[in-house]
PDB file of N, CA and C in Angstrom:
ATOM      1  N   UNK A   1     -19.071   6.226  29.602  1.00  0.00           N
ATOM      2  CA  UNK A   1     -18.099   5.255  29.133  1.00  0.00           C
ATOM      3  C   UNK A   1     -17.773   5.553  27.665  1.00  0.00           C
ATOM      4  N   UNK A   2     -16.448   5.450  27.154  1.00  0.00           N
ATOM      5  CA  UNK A   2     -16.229   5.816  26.243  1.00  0.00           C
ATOM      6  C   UNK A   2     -16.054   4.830  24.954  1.00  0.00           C
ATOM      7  N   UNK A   3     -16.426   4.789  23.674  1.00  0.00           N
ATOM      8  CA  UNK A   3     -16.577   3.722  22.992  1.00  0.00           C
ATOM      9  C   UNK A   3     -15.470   3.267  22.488  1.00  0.00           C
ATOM     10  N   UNK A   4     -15.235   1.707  22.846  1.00  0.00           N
ATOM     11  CA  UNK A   4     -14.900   0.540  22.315  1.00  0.00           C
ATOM     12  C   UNK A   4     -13.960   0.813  21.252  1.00  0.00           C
ATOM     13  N   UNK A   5     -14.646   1.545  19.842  1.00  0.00           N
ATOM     14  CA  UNK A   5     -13.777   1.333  18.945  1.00  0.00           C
ATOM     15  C   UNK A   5     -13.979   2.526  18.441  1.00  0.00           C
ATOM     16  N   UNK A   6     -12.717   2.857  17.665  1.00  0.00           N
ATOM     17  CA  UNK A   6     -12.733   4.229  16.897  1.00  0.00           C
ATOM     18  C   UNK A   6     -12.503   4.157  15.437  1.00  0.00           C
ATOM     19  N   UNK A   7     -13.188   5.216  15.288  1.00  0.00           N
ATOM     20  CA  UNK A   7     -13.460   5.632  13.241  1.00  0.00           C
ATOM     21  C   UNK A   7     -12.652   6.305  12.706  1.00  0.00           C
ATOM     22  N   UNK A   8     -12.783   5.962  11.736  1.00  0.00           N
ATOM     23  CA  UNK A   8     -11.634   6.754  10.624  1.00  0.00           C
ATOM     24  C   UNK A   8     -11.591   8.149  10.856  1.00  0.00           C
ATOM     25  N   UNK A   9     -12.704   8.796  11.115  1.00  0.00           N
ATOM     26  CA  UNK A   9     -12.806   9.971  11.349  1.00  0.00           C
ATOM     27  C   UNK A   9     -12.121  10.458  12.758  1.00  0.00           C
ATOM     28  N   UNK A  10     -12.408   9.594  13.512  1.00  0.00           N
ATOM     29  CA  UNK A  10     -11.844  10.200  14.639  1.00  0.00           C
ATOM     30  C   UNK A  10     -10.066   9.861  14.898  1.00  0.00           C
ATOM     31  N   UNK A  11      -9.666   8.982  14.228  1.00  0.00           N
ATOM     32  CA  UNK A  11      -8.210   8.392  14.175  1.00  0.00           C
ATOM     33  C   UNK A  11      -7.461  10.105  12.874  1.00  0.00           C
ATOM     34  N   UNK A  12      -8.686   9.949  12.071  1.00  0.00           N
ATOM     35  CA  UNK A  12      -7.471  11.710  11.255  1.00  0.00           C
ATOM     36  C   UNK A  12      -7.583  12.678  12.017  1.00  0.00           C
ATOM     37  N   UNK A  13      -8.876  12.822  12.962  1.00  0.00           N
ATOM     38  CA  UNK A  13      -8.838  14.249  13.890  1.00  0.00           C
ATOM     39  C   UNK A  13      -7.715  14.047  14.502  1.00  0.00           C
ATOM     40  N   UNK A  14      -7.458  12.941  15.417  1.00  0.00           N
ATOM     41  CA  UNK A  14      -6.752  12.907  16.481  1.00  0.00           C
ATOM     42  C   UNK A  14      -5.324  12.942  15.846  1.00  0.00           C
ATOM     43  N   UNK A  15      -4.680  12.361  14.698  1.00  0.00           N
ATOM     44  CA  UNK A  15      -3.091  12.086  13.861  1.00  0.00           C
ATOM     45  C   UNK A  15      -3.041  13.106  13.298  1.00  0.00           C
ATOM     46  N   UNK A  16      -4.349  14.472  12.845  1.00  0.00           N
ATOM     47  CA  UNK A  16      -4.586  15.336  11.804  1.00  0.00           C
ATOM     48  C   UNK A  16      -3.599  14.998  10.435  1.00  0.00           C
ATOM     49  N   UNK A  17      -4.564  13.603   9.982  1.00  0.00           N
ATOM     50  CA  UNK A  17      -3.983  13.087   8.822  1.00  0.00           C
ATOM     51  C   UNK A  17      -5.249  12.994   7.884  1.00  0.00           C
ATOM     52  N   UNK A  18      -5.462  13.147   6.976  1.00  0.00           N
ATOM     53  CA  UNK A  18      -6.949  12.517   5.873  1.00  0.00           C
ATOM     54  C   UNK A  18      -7.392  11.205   6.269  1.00  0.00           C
ATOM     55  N   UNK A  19      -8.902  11.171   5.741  1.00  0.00           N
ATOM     56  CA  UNK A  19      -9.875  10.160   6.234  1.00  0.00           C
ATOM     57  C   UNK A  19      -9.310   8.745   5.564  1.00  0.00           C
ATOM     58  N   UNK A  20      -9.006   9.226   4.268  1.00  0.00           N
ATOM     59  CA  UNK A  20      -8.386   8.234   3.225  1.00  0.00           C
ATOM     60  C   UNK A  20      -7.079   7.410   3.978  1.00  0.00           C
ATOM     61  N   UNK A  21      -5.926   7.963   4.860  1.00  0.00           N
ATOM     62  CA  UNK A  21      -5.416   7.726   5.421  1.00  0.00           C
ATOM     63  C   UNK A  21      -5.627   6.731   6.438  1.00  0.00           C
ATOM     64  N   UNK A  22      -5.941   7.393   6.955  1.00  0.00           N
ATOM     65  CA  UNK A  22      -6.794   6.822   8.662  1.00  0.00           C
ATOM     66  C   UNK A  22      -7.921   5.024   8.415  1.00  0.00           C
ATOM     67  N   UNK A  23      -8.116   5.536   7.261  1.00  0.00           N
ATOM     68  CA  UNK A  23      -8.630   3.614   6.633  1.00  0.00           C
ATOM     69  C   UNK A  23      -7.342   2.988   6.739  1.00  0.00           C
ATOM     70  N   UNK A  24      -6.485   3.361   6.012  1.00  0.00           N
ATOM     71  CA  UNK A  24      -5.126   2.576   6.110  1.00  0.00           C
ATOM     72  C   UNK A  24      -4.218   2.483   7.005  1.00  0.00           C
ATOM     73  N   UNK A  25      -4.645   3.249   7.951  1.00  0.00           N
ATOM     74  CA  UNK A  25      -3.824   2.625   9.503  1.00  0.00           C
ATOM     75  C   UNK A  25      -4.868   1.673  10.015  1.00  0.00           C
ATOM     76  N   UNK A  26      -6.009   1.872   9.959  1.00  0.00           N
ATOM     77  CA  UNK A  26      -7.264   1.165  10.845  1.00  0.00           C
ATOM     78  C   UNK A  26      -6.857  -0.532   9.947  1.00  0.00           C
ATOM     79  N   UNK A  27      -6.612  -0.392   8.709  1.00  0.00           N
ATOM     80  CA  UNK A  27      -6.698  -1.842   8.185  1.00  0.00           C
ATOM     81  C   UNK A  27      -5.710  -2.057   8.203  1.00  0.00           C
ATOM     82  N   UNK A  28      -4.394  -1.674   8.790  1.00  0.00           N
ATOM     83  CA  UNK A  28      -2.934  -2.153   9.365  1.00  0.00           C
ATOM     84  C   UNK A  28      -3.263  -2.578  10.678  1.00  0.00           C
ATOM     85  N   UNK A  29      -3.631  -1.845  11.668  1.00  0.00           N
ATOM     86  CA  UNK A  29      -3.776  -2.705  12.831  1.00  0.00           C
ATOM     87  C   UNK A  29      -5.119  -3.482  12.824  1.00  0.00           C
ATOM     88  N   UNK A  30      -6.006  -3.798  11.985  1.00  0.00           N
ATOM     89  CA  UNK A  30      -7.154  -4.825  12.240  1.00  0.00           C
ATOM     90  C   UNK A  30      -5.992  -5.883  11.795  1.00  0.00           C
ATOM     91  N   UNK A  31      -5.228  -6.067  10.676  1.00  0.00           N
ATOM     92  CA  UNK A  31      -4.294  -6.967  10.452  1.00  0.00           C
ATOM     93  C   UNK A  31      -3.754  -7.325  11.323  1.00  0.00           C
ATOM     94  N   UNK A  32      -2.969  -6.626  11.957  1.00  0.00           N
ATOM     95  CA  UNK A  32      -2.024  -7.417  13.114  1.00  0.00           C
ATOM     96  C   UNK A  32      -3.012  -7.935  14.309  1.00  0.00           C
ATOM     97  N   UNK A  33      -4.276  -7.273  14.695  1.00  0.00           N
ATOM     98  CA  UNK A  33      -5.297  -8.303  15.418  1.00  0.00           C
ATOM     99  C   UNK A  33      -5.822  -9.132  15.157  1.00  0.00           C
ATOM    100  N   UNK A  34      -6.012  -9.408  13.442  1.00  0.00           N
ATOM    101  CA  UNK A  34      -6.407 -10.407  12.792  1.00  0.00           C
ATOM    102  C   UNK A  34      -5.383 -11.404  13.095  1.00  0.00           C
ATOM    103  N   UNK A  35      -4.064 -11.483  12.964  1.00  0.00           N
ATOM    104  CA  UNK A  35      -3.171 -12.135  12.896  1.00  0.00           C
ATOM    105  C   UNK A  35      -2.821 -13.010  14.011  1.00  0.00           C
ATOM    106  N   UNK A  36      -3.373 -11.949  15.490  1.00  0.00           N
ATOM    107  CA  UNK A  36      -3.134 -12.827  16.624  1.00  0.00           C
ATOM    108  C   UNK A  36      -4.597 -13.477  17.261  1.00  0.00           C
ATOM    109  N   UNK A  37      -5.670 -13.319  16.181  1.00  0.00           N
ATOM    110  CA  UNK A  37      -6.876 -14.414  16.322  1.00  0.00           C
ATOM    111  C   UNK A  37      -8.141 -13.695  16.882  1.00  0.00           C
ATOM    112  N   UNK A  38      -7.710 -12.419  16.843  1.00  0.00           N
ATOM    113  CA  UNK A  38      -8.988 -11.456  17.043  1.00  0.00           C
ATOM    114  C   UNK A  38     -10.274 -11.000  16.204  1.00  0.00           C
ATOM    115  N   UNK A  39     -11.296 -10.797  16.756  1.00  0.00           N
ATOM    116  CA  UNK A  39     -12.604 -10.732  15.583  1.00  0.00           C
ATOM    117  C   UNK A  39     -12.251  -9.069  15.214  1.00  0.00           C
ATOM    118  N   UNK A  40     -12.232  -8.491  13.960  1.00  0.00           N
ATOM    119  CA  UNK A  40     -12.108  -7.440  14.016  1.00  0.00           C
ATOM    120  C   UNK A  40     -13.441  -6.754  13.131  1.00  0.00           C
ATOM    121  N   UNK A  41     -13.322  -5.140  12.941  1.00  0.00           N
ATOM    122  CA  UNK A  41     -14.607  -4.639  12.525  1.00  0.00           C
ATOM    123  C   UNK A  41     -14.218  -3.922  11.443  1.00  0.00           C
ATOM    124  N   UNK A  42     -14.639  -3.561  10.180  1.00  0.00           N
ATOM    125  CA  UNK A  42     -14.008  -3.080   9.118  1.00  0.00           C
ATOM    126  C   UNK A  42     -14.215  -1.563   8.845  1.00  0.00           C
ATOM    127  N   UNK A  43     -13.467  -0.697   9.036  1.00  0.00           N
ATOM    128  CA  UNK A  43     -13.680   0.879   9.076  1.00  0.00           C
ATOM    129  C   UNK A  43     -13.514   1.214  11.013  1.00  0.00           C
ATOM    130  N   UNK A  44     -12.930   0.303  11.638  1.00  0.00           N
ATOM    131  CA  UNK A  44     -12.979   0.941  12.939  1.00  0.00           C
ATOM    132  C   UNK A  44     -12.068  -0.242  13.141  1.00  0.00           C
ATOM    133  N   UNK A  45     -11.333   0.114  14.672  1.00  0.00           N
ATOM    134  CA  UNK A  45     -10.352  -0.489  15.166  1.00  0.00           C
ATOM    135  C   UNK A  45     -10.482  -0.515  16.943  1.00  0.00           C
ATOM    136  N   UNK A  46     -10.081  -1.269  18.079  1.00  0.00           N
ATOM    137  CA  UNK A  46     -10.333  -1.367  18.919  1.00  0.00           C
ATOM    138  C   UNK A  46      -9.507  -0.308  19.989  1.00  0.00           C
ATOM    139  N   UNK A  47     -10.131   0.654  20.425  1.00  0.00           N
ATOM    140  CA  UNK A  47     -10.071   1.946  20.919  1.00  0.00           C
ATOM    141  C   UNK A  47      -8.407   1.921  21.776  1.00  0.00           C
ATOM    142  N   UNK A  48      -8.278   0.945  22.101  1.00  0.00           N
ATOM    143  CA  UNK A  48      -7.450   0.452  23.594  1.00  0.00           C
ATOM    144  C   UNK A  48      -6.144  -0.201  22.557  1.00  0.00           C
ATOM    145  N   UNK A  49      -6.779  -0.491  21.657  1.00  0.00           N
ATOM    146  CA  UNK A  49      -5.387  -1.081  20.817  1.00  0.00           C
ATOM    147  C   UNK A  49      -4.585  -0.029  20.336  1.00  0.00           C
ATOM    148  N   UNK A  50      -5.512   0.911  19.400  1.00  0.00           N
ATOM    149  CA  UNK A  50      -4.698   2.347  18.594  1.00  0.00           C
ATOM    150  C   UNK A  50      -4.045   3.124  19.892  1.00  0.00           C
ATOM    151  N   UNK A  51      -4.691   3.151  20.956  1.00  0.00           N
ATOM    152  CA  UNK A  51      -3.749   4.313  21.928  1.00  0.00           C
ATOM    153  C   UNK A  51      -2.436   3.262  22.187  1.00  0.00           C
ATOM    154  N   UNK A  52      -2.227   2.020  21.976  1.00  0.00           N
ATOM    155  CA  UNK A  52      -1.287   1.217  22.558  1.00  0.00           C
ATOM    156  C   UNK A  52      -0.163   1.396  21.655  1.00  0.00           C
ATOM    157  N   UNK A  53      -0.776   1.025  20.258  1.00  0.00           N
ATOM    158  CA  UNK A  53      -0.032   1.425  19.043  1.00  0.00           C
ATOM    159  C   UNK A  53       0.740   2.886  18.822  1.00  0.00           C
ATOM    160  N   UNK A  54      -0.434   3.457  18.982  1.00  0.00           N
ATOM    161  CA  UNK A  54       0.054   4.707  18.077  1.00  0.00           C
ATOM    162  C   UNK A  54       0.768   5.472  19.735  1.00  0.00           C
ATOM    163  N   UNK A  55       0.276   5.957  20.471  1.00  0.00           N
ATOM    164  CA  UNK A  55       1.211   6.629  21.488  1.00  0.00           C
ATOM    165  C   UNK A  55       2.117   5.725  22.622  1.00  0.00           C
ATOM    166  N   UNK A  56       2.065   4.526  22.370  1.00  0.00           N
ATOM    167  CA  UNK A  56       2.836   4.118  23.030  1.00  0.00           C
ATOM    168  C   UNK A  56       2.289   3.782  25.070  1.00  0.00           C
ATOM    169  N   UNK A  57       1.265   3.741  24.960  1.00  0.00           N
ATOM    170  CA  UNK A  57       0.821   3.538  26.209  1.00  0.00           C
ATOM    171  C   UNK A  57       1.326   2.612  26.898  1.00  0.00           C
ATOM    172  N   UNK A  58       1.424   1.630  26.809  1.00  0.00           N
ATOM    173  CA  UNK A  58       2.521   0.508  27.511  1.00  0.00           C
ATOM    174  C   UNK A  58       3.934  -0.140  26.502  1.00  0.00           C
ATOM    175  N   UNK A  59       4.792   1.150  26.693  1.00  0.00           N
ATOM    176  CA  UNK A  59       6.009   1.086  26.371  1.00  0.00           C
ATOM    177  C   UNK A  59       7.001  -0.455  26.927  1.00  0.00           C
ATOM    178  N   UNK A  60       7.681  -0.741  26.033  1.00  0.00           N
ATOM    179  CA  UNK A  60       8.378  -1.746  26.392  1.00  0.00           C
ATOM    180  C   UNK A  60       9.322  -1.905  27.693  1.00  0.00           C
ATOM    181  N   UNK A  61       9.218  -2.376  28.831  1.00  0.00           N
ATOM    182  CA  UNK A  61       9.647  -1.893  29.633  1.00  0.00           C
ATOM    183  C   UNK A  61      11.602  -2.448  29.915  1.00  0.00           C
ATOM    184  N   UNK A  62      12.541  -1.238  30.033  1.00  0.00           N
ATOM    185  CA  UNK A  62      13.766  -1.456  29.402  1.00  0.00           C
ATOM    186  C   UNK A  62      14.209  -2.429  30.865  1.00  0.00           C
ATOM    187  N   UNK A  63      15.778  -2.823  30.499  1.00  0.00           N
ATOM    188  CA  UNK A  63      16.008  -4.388  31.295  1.00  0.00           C
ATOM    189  C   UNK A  63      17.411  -3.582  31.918  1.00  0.00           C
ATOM    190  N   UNK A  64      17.157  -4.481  33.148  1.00  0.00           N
ATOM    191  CA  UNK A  64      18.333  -3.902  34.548  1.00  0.00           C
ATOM    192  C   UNK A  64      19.754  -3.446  33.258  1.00  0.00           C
ATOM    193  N   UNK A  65      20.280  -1.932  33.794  1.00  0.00           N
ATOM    194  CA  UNK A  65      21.806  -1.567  33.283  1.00  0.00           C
ATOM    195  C   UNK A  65      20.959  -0.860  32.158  1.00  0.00           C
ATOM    196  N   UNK A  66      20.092  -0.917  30.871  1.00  0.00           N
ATOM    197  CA  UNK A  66      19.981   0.037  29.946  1.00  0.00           C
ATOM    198  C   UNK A  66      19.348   1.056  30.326  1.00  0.00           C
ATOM    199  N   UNK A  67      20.087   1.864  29.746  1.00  0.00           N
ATOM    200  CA  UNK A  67      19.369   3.546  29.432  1.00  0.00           C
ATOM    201  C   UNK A  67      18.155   4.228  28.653  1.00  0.00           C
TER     202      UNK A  67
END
């Protein structure tokens, strides 16, 4: 099973962005989970959230007639 939440370290491997970076996306989306009443963890972010965020895993799904 794969863990829960991911680290700074593993959020720059995966964006190949700096560690310094990768804090500051992790404390952008603990914000917006903070915001909707979630307990969050500081230096890590919830594994299932960043793939939602960042690649788009459940895309908005478009409405009858758009392209």
């Amino acid at each position: 099973m794969s863990e829960k939440f991911i680290r700074a370290e593993e959020v720059a491997e995966v964006m190949e962005i700096s560690v310094a970076y990768a804090y500051k996306i992790i404390r952008k989306l603990n914000q917006e989970l903070s915001d909707k009443g979630f307990i969050t963890v500081t230096g890590r972010v919830n594994r299932e959230y960043f793939n939602e965020r960042v690649y788009l895993v459940n895309p908005p799904k478009k409405k009858a007639g758009e392209e």
